[in-house]
C-alpha atoms as a PDB file:
ATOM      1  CA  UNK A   1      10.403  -9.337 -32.991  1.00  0.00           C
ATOM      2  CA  UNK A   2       6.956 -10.155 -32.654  1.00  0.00           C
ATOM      3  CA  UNK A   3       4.593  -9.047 -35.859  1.00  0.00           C
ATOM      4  CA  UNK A   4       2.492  -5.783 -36.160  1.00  0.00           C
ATOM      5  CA  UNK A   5      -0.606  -8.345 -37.211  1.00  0.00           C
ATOM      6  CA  UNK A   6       0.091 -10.427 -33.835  1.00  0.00           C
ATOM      7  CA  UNK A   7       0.381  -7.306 -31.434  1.00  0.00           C
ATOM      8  CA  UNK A   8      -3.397  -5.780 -33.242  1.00  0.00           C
ATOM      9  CA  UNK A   9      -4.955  -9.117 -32.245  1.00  0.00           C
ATOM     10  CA  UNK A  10      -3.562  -9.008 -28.466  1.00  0.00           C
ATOM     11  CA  UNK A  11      -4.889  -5.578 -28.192  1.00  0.00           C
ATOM     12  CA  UNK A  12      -7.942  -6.144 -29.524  1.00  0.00           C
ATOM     13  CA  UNK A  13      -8.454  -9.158 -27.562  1.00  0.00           C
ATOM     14  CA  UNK A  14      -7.674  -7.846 -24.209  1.00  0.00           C
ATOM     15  CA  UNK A  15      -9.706  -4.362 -24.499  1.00  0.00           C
ATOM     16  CA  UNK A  16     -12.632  -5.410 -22.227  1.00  0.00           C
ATOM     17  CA  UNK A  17      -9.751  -6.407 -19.592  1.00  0.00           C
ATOM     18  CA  UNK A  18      -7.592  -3.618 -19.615  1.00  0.00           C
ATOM     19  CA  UNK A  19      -8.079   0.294 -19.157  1.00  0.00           C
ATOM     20  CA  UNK A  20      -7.062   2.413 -22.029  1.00  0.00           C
ATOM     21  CA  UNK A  21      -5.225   5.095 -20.740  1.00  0.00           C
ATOM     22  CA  UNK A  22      -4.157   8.724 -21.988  1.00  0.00           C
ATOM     23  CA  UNK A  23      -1.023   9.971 -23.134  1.00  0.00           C
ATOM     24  CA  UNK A  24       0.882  13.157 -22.860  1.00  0.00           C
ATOM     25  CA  UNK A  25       3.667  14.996 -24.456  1.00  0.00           C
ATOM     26  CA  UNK A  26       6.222  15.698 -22.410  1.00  0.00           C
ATOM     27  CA  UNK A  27       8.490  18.708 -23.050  1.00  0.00           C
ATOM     28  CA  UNK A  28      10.845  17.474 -20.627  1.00  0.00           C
ATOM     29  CA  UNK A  29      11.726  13.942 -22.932  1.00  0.00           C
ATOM     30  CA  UNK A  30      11.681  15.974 -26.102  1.00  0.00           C
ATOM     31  CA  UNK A  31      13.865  18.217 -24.863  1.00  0.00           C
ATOM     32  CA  UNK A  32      16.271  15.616 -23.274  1.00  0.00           C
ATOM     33  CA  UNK A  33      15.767  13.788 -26.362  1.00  0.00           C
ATOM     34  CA  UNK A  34      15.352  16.222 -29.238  1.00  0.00           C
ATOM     35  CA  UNK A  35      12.231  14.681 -30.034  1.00  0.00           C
ATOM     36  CA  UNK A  36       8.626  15.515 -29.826  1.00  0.00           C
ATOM     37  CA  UNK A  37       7.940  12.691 -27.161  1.00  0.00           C
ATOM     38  CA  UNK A  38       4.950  11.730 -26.069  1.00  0.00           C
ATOM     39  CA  UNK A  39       4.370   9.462 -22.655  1.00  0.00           C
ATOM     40  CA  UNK A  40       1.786   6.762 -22.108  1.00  0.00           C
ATOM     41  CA  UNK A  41       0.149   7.009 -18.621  1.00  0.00           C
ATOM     42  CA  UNK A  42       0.027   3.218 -17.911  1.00  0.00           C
ATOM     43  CA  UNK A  43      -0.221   3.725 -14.130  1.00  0.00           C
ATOM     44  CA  UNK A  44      -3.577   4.456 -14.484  1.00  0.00           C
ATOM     45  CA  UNK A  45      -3.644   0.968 -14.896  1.00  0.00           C
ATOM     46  CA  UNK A  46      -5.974  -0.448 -12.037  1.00  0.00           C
ATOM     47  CA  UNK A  47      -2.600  -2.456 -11.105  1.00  0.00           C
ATOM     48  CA  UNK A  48      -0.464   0.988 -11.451  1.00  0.00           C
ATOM     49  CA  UNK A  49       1.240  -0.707 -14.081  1.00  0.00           C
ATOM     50  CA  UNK A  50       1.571  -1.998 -17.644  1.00  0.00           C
ATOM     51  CA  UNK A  51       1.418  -5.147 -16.722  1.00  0.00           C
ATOM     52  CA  UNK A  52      -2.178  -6.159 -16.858  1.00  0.00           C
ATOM     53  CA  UNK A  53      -1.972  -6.139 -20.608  1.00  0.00           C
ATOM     54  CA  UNK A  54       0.668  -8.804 -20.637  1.00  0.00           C
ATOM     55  CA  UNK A  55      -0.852 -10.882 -18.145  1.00  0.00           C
ATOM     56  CA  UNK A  56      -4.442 -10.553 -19.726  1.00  0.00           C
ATOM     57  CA  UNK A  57      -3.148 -11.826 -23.270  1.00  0.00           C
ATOM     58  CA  UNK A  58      -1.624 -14.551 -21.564  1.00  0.00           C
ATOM     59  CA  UNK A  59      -4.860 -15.821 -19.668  1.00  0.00           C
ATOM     60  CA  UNK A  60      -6.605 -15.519 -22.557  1.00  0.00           C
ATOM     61  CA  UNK A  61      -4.430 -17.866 -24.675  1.00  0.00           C
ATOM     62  CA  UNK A  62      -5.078 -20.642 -21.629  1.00  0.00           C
ATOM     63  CA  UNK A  63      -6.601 -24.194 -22.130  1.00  0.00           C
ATOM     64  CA  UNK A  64      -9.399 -24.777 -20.007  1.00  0.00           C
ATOM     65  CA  UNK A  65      -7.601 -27.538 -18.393  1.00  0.00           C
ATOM     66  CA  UNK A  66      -4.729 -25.119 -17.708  1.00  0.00           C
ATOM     67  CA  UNK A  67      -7.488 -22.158 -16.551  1.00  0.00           C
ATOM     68  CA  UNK A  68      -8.834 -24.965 -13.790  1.00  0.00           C
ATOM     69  CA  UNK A  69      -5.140 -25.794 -13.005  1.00  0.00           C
ATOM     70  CA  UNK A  70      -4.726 -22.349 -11.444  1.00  0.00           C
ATOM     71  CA  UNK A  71      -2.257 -19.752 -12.143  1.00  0.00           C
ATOM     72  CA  UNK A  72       0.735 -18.969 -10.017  1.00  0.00           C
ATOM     73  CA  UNK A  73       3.273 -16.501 -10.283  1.00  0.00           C
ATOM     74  CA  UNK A  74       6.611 -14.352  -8.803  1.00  0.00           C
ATOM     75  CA  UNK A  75       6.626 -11.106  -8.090  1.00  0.00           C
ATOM     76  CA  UNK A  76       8.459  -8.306  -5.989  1.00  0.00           C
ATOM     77  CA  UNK A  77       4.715  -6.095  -7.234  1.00  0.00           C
ATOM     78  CA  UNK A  78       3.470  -5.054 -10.029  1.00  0.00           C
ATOM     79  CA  UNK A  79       3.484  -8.248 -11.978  1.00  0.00           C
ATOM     80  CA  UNK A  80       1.902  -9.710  -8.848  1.00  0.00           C
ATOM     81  CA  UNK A  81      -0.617  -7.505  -8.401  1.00  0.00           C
ATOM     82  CA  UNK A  82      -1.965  -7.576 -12.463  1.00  0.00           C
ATOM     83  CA  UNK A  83      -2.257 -11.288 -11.823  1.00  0.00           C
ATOM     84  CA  UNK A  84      -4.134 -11.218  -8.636  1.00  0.00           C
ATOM     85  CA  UNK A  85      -6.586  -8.333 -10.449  1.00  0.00           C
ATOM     86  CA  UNK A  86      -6.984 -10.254 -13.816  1.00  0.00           C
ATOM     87  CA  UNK A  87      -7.053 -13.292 -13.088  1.00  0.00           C
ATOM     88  CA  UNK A  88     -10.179 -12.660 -10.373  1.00  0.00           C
ATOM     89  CA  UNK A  89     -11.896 -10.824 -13.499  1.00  0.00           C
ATOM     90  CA  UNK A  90     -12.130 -14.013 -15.621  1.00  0.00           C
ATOM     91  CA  UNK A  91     -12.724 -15.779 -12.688  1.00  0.00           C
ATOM     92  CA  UNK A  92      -8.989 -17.581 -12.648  1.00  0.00           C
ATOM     93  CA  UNK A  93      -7.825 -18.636  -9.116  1.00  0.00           C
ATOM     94  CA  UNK A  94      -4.595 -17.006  -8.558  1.00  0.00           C
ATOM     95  CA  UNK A  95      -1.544 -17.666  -6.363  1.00  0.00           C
ATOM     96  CA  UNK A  96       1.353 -14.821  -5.992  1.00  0.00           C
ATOM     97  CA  UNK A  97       4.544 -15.891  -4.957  1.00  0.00           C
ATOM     98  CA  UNK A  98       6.551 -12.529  -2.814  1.00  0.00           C
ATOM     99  CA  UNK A  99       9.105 -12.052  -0.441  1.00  0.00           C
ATOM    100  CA  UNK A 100       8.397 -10.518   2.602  1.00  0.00           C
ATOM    101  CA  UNK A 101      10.006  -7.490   1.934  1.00  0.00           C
ATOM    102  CA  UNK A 102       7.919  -6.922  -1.158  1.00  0.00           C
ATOM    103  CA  UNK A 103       6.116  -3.498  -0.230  1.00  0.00           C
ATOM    104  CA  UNK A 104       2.899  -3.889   1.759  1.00  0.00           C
ATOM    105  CA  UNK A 105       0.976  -1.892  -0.715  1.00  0.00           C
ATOM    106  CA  UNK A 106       1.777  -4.720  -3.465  1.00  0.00           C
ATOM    107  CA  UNK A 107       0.860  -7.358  -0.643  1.00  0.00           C
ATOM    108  CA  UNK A 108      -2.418  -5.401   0.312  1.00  0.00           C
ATOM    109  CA  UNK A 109      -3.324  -5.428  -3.573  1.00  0.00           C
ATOM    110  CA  UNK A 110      -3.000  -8.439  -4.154  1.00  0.00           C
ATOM    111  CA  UNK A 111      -4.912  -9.959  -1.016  1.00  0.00           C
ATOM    112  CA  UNK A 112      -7.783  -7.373  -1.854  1.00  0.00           C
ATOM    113  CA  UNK A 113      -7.949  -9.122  -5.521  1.00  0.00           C
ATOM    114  CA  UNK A 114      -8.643 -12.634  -4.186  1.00  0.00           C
ATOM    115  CA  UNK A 115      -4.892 -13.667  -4.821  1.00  0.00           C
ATOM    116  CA  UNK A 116      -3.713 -16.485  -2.586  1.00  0.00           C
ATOM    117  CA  UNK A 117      -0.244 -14.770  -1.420  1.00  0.00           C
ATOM    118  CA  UNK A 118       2.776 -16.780  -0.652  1.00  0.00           C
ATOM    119  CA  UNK A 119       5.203 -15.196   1.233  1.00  0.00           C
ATOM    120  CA  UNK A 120       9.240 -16.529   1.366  1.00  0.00           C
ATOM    121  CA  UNK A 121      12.129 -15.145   2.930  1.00  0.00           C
ATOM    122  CA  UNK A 122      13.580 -13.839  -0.099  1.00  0.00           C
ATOM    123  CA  UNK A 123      13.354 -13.863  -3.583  1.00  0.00           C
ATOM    124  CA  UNK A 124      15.456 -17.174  -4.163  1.00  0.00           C
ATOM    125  CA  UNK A 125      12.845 -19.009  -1.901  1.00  0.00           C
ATOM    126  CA  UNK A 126      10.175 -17.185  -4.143  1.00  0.00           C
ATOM    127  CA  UNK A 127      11.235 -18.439  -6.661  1.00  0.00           C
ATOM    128  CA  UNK A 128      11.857 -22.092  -4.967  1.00  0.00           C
ATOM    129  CA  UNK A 129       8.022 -22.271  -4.242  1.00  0.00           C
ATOM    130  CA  UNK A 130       7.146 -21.221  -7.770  1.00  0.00           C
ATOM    131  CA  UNK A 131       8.726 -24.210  -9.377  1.00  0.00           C
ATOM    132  CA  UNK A 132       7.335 -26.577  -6.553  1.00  0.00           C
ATOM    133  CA  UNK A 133       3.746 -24.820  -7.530  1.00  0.00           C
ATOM    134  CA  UNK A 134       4.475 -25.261 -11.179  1.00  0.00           C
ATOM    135  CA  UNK A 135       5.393 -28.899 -10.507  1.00  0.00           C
ATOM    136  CA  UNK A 136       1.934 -29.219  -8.594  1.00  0.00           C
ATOM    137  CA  UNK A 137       0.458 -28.574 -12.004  1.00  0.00           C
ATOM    138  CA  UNK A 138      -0.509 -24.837 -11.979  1.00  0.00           C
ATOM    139  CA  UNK A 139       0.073 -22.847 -14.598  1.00  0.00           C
ATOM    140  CA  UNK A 140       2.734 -20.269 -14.719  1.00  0.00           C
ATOM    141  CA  UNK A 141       2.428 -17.007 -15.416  1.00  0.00           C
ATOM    142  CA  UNK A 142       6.062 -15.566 -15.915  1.00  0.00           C
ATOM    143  CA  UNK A 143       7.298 -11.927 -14.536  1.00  0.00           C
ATOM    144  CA  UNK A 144       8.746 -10.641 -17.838  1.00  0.00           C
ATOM    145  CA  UNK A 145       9.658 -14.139 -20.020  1.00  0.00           C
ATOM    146  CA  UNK A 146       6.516 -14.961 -22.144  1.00  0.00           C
ATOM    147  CA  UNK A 147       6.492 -14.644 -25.504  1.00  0.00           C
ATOM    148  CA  UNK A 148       2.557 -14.278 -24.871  1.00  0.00           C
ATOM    149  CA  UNK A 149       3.146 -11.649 -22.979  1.00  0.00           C
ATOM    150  CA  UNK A 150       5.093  -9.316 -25.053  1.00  0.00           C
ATOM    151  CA  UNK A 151       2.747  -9.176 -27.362  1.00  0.00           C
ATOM    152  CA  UNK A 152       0.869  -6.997 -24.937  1.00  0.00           C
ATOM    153  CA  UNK A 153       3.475  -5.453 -23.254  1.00  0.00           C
ATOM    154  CA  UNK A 154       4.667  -3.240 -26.093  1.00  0.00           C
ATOM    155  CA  UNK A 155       1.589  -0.447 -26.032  1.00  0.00           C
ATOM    156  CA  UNK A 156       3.168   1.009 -28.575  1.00  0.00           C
ATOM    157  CA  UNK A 157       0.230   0.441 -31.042  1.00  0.00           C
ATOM    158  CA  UNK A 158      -2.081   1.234 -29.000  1.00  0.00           C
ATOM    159  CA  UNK A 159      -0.228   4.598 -28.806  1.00  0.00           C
ATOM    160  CA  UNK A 160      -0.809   4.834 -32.492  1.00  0.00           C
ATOM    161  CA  UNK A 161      -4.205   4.179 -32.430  1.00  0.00           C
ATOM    162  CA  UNK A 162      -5.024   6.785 -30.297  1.00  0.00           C
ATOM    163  CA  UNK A 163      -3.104   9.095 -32.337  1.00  0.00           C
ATOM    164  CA  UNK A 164      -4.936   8.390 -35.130  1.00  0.00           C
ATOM    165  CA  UNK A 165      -8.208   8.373 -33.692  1.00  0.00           C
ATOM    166  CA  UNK A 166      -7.377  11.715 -32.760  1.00  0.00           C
ATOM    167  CA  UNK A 167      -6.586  12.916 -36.321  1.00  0.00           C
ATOM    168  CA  UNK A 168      -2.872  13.449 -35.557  1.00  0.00           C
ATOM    169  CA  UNK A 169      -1.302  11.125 -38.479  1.00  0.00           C
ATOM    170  CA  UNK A 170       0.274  13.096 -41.625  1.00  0.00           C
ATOM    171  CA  UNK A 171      -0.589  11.846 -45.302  1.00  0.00           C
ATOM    172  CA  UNK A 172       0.720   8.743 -46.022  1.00  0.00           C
ATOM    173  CA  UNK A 173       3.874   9.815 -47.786  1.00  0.00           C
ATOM    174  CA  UNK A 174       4.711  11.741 -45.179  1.00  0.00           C
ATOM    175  CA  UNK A 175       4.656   9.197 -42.698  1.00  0.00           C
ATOM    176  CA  UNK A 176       7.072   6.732 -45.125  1.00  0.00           C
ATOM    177  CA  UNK A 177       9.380   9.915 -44.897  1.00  0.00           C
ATOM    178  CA  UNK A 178       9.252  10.689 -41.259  1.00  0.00           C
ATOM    179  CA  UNK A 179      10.279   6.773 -39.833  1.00  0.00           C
ATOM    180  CA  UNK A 180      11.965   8.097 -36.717  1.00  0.00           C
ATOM    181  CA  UNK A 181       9.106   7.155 -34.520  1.00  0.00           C
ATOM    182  CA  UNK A 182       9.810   4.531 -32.002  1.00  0.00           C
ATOM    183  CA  UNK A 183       8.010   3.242 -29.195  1.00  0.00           C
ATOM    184  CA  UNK A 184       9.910   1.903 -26.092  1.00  0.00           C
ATOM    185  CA  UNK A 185       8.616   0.946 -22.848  1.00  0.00           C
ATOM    186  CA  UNK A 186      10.558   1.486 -19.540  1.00  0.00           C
ATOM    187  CA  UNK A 187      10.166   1.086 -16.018  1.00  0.00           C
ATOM    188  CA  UNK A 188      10.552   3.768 -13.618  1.00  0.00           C
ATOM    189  CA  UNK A 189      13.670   2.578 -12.335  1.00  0.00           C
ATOM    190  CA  UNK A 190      15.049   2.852 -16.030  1.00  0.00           C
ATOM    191  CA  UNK A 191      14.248   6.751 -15.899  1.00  0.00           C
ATOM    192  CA  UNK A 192      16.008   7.294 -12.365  1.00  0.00           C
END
């Protein structure tokens, strides 16, 4: 688990390269759930995504000798597309690994960001030309396996900040009472 401390830092860190985005409650989860639930809009995300947090913390922790190197990454979108769009905004060349049958909107992304797109057969030879990229010195930029990453990823306190900001925390001792609050992240193929 990473730490609370570690998770404020990433999110302070990444703010200017990120776009803090609303949430909602949803009567629909809470009533599927029981719960008062309330939903993060992350694809308002320029990517349409979450990832861009991830990826952003990530870039940030690079070496300049590892910045110059390049980054490279697989994708089948998303991922792809955050890397292509952050990486151009700190000035990082990029290189996005896809299959062809990735959809075109991912592949039209990611050529509008300045990403150098590599396109394989399938995802095996995706990931084929990663390592060979890798192995070329660039640096990798993984999909979903960074612990760098998931410090970001999680926008759970971010959640909380916003709540607070808004004046919607209880006293103290209330909160110690109430710990049923948990913040999950899941993909849109999770919820279908």
């Amino acid at each position: 688990m990473v730490p609370i401390e570690e998770i404020r830092a990433a999110a302070l860190a990444i703010a200017d390269h990120v776009e803090r985005t609303p949430t909602v409650a949803s009567a629909g989860m809470t009533a599927l759930l029981g719960v008062p639930t309330t939903l993060k809009l992350e694809l308002l995300q320029r990517s349409g995504s979450f990832k861009p947090r991830g990826v952003a913390n990530k870039l940030l922790t690079l070496s300049a000798a590892e910045r110059d190197a390049g980054v490279v990454a697989v994708s089948g979108g998303n991922h792809g597309i955050a890397v292509a769009e952050v990486a151009g905004g700190m000035e990082i060349r990029a290189t996005v690994v896809m299959a062809r049958s990735a959809p075109p909107r991912s592949i039209e992304r990611i050529r509008a960001a300045g990403g150098d797109l590599r396109l394989t057969e399938d995802m095996s030879s995706a990931f084929v030309a990663l390592q060979e990229l890798v192995d070329e010195g660039m640096t990798l930029v993984h999909p979903f396996d960074d612990p760098v990453e998931a410090r970001l990823e999680a926008t759970g306190w971010v959640r909380e900040q916003q709540r607070r900001e808004r004046n919607e925390c209880k006293p103290a001792e209330d909160e110690a009472r109430e710990q049923k609050r948990i913040f999950v992240e899941c993909h849109r193929s999770l919820l279908t």
